[in-house]
N, C-alpha and C. Protein backbone atom coordinates (compact mmCIF):
# COMPACT_ATOMS: atom_id res chain seq x y z
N UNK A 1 0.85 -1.17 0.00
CA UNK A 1 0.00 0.00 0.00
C UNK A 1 0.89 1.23 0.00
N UNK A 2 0.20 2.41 -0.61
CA UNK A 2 0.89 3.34 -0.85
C UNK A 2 0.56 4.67 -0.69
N UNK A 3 0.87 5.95 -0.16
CA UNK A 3 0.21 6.80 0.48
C UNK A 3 0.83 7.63 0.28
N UNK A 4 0.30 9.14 -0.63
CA UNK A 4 0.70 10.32 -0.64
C UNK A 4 -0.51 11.22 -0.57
N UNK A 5 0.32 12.58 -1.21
CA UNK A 5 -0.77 13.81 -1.38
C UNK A 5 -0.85 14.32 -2.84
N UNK A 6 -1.98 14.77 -3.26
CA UNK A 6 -1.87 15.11 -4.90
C UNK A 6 -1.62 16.79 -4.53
N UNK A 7 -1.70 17.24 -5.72
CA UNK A 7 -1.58 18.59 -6.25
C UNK A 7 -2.68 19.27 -5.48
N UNK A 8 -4.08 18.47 -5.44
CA UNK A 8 -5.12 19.56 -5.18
C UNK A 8 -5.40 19.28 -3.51
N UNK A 9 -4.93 18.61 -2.96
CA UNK A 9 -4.80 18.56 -1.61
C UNK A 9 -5.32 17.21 -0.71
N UNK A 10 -5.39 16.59 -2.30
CA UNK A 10 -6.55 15.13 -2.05
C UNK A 10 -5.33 14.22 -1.19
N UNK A 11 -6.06 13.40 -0.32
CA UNK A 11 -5.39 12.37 0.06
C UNK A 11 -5.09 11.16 -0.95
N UNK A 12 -3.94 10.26 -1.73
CA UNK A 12 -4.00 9.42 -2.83
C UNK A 12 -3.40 8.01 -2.07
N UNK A 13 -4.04 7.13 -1.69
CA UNK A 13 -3.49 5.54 -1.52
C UNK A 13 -3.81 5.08 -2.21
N UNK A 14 -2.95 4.25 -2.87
CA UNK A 14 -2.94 2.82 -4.05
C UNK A 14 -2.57 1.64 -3.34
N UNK A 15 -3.71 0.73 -3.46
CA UNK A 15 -3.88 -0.51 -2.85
C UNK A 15 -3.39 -1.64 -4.31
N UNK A 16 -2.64 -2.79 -3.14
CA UNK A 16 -2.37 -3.77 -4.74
C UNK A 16 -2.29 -5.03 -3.88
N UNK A 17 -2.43 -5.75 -4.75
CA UNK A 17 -2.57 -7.29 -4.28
C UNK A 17 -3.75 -8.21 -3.54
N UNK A 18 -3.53 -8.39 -2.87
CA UNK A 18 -5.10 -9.52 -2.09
C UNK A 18 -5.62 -8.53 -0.55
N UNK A 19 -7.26 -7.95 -0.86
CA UNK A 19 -7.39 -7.23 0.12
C UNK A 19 -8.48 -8.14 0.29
N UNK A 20 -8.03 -8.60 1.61
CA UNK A 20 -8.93 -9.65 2.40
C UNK A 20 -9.20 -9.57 3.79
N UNK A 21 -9.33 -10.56 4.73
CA UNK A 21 -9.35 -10.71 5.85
C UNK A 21 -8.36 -10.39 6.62
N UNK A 22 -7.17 -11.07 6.10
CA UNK A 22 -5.71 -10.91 6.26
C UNK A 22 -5.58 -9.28 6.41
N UNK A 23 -5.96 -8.68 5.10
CA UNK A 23 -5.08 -7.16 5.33
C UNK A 23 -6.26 -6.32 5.50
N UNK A 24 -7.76 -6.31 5.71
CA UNK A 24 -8.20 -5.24 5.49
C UNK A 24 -8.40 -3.93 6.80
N UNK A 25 -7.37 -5.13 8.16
CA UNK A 25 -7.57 -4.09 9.14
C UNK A 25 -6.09 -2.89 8.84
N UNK A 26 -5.34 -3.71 8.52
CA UNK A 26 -4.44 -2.58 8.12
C UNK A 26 -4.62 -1.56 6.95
N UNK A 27 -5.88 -1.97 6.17
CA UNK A 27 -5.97 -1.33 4.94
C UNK A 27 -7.11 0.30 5.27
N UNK A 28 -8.03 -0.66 6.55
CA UNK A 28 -8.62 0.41 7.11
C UNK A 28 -7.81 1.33 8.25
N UNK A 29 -6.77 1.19 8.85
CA UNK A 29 -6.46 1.95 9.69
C UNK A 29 -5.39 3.07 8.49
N UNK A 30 -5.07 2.47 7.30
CA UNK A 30 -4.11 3.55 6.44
C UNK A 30 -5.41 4.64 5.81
N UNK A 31 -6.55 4.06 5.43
CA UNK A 31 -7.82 5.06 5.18
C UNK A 31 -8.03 5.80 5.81
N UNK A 32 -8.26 5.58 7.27
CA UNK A 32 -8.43 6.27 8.65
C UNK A 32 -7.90 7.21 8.69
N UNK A 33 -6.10 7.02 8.44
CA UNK A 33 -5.54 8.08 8.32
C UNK A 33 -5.09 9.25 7.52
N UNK A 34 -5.87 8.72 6.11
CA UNK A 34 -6.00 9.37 4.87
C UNK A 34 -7.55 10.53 4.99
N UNK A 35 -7.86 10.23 6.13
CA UNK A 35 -9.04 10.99 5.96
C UNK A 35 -9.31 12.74 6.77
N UNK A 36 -9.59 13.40 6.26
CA UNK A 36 -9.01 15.04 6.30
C UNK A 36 -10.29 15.60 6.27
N UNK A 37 -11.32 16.54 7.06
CA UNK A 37 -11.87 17.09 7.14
C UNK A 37 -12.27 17.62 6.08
N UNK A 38 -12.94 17.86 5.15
CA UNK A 38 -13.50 18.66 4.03
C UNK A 38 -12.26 18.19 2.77
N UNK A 39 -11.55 17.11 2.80
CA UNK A 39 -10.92 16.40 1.66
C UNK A 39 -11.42 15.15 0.97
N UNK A 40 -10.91 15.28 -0.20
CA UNK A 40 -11.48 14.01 -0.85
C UNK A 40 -10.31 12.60 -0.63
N UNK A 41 -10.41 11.33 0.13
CA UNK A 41 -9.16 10.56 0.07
C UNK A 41 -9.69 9.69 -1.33
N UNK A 42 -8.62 9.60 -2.41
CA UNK A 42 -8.41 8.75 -3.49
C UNK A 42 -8.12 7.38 -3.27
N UNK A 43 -9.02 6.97 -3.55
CA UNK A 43 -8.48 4.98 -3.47
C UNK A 43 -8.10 4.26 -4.72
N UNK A 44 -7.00 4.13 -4.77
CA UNK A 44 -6.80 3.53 -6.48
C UNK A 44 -6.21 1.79 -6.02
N UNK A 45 -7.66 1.66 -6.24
CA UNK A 45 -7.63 -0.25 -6.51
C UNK A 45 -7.17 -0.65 -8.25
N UNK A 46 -6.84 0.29 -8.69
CA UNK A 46 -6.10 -0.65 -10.18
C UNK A 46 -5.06 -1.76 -9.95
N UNK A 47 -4.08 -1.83 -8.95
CA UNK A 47 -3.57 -3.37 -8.85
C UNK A 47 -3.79 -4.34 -7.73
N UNK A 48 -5.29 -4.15 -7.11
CA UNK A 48 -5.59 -5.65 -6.87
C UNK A 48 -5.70 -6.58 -7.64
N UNK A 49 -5.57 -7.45 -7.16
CA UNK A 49 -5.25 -8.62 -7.35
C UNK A 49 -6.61 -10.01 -6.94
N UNK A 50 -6.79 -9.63 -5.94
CA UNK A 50 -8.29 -10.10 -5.38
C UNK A 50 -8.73 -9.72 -3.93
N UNK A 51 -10.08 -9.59 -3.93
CA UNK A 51 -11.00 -9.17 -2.87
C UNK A 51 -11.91 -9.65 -2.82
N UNK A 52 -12.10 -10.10 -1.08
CA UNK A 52 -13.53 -9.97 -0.93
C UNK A 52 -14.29 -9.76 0.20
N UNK A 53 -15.26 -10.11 0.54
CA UNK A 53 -16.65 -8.74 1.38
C UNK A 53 -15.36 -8.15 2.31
N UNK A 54 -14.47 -8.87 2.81
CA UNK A 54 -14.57 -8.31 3.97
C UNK A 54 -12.91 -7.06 3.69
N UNK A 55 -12.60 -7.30 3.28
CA UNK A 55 -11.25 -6.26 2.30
C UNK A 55 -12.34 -5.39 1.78
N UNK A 56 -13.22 -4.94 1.43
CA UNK A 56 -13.76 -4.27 0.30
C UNK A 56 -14.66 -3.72 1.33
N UNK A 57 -15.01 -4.29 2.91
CA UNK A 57 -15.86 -3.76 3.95
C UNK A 57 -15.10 -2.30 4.36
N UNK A 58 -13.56 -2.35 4.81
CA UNK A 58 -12.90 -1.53 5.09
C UNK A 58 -12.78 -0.12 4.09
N UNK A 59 -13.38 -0.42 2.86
CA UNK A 59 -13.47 0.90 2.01
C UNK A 59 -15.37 1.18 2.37
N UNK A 60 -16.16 0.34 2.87
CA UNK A 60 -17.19 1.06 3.10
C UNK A 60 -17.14 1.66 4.38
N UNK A 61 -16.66 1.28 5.53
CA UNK A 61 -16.45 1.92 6.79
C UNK A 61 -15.74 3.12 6.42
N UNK A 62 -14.50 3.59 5.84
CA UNK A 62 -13.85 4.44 5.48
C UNK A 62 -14.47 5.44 4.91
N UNK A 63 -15.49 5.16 3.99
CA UNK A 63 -16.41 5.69 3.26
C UNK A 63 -17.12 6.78 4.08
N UNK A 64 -17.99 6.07 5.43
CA UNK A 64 -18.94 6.48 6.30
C UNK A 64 -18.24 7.30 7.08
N UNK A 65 -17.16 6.95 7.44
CA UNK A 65 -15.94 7.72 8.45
C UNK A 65 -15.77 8.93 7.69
N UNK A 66 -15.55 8.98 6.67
CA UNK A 66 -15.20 10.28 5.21
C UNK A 66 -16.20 11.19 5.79
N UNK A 67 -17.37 10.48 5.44
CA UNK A 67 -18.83 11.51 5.25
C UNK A 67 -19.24 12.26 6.56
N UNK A 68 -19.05 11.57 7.74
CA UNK A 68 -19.05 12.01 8.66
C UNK A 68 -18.44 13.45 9.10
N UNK A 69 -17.61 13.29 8.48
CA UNK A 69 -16.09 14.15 8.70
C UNK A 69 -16.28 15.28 7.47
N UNK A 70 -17.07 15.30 6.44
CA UNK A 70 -17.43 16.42 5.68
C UNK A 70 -16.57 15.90 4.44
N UNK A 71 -16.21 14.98 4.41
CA UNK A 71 -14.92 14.63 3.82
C UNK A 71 -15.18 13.83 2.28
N UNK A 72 -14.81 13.19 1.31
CA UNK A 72 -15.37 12.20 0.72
C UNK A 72 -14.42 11.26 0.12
N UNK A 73 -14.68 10.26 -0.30
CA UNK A 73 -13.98 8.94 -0.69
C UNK A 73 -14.48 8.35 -1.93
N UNK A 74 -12.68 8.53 -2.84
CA UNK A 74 -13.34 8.23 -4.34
C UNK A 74 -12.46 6.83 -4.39
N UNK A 75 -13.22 6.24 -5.15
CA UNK A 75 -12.14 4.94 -5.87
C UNK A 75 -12.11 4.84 -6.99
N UNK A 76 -11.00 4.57 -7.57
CA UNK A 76 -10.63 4.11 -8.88
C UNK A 76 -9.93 3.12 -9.28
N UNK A 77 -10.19 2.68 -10.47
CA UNK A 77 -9.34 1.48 -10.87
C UNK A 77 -10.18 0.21 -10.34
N UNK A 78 -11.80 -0.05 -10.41
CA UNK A 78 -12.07 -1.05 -9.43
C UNK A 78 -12.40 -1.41 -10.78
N UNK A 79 -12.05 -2.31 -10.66
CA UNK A 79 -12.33 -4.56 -11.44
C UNK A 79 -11.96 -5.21 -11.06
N UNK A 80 -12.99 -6.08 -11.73
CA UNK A 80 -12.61 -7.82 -11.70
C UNK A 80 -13.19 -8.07 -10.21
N UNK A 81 -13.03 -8.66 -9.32
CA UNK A 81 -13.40 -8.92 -7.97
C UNK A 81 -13.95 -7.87 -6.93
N UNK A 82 -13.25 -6.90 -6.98
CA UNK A 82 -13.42 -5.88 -6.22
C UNK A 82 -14.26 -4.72 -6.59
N UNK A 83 -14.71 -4.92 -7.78
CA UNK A 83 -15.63 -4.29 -8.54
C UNK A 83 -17.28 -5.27 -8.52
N UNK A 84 -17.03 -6.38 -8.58
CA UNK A 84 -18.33 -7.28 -8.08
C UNK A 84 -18.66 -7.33 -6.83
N UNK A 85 -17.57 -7.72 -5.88
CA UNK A 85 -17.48 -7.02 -4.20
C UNK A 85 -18.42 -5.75 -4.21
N UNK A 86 -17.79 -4.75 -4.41
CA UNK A 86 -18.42 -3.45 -4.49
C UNK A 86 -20.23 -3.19 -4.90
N UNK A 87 -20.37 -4.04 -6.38
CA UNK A 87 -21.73 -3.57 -6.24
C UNK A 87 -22.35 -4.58 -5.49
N UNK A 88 -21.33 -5.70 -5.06
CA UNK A 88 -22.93 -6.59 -4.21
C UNK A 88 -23.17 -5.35 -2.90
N UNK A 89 -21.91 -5.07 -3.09
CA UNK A 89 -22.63 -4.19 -1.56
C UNK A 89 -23.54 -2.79 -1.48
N UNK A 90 -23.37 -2.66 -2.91
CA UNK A 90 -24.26 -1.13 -3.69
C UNK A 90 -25.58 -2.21 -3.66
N UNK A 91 -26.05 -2.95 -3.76
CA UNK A 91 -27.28 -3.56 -4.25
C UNK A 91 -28.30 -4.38 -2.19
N UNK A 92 -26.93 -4.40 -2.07
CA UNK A 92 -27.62 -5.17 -0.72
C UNK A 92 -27.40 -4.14 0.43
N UNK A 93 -26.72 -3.29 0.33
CA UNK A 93 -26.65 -2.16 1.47
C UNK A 93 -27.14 -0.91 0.97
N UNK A 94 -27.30 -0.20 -0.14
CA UNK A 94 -28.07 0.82 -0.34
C UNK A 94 -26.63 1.95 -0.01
N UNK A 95 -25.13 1.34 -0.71
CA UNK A 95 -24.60 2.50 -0.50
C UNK A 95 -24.54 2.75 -1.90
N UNK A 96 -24.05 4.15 -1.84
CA UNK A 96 -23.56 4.65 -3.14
C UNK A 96 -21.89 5.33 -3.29
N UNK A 97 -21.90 4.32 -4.21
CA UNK A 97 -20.21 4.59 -4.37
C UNK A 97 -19.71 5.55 -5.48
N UNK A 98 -18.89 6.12 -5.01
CA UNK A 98 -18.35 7.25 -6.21
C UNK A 98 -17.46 7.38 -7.22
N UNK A 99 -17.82 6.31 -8.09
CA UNK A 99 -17.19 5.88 -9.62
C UNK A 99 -17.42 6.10 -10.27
């Protein structure tokens, strides 16, 4: 995982490889800390590898944590697994994700 700042003040982590059970508490505590009062944090899932509910849970908690905070949470780069992950959870939880 990988963690900077862009140009416009956005928070940018790039996630790669298997976000699962295994990593998604560390994946949520690096979100946690990507998250900035009235900023947008960038999630760029273009090199996972595979995911599922519960790796892909830690970007919806993060999500809620964002909004709370005035804040918001974009992802990019989602396919293949983590992109089916994602809308089961757009379809069975009633979130809306920002892709």
């Amino acid at each position: 995982m990988e963690r900077g700042t862009l140009c416009d003040g956005s928070v940018y982590v790039a996630v790669g490889g298997v976000v699962e059970a295994t990593s998604s508490c560390e994946l949520l505590d690096l979100l946690i800390q990507g998250i900035t009062p009235g900023r947008t944090l960038v999630v760029d899932l273009t090199a996972v590898t595979h995911a599922d509910e519960t790796g892909m849970a830690a970007l919806a908690v993060a999500y809620r944590i964002a909004s709370l905070h005035d804040g918001e949470l974009r992802v990019l780069g989602c396919t293949g697994e983590a992109e089916q992950v994602l809308a089961a959870h757009d379809q069975l939880g009633g979130l809306e994700w920002p892709w």
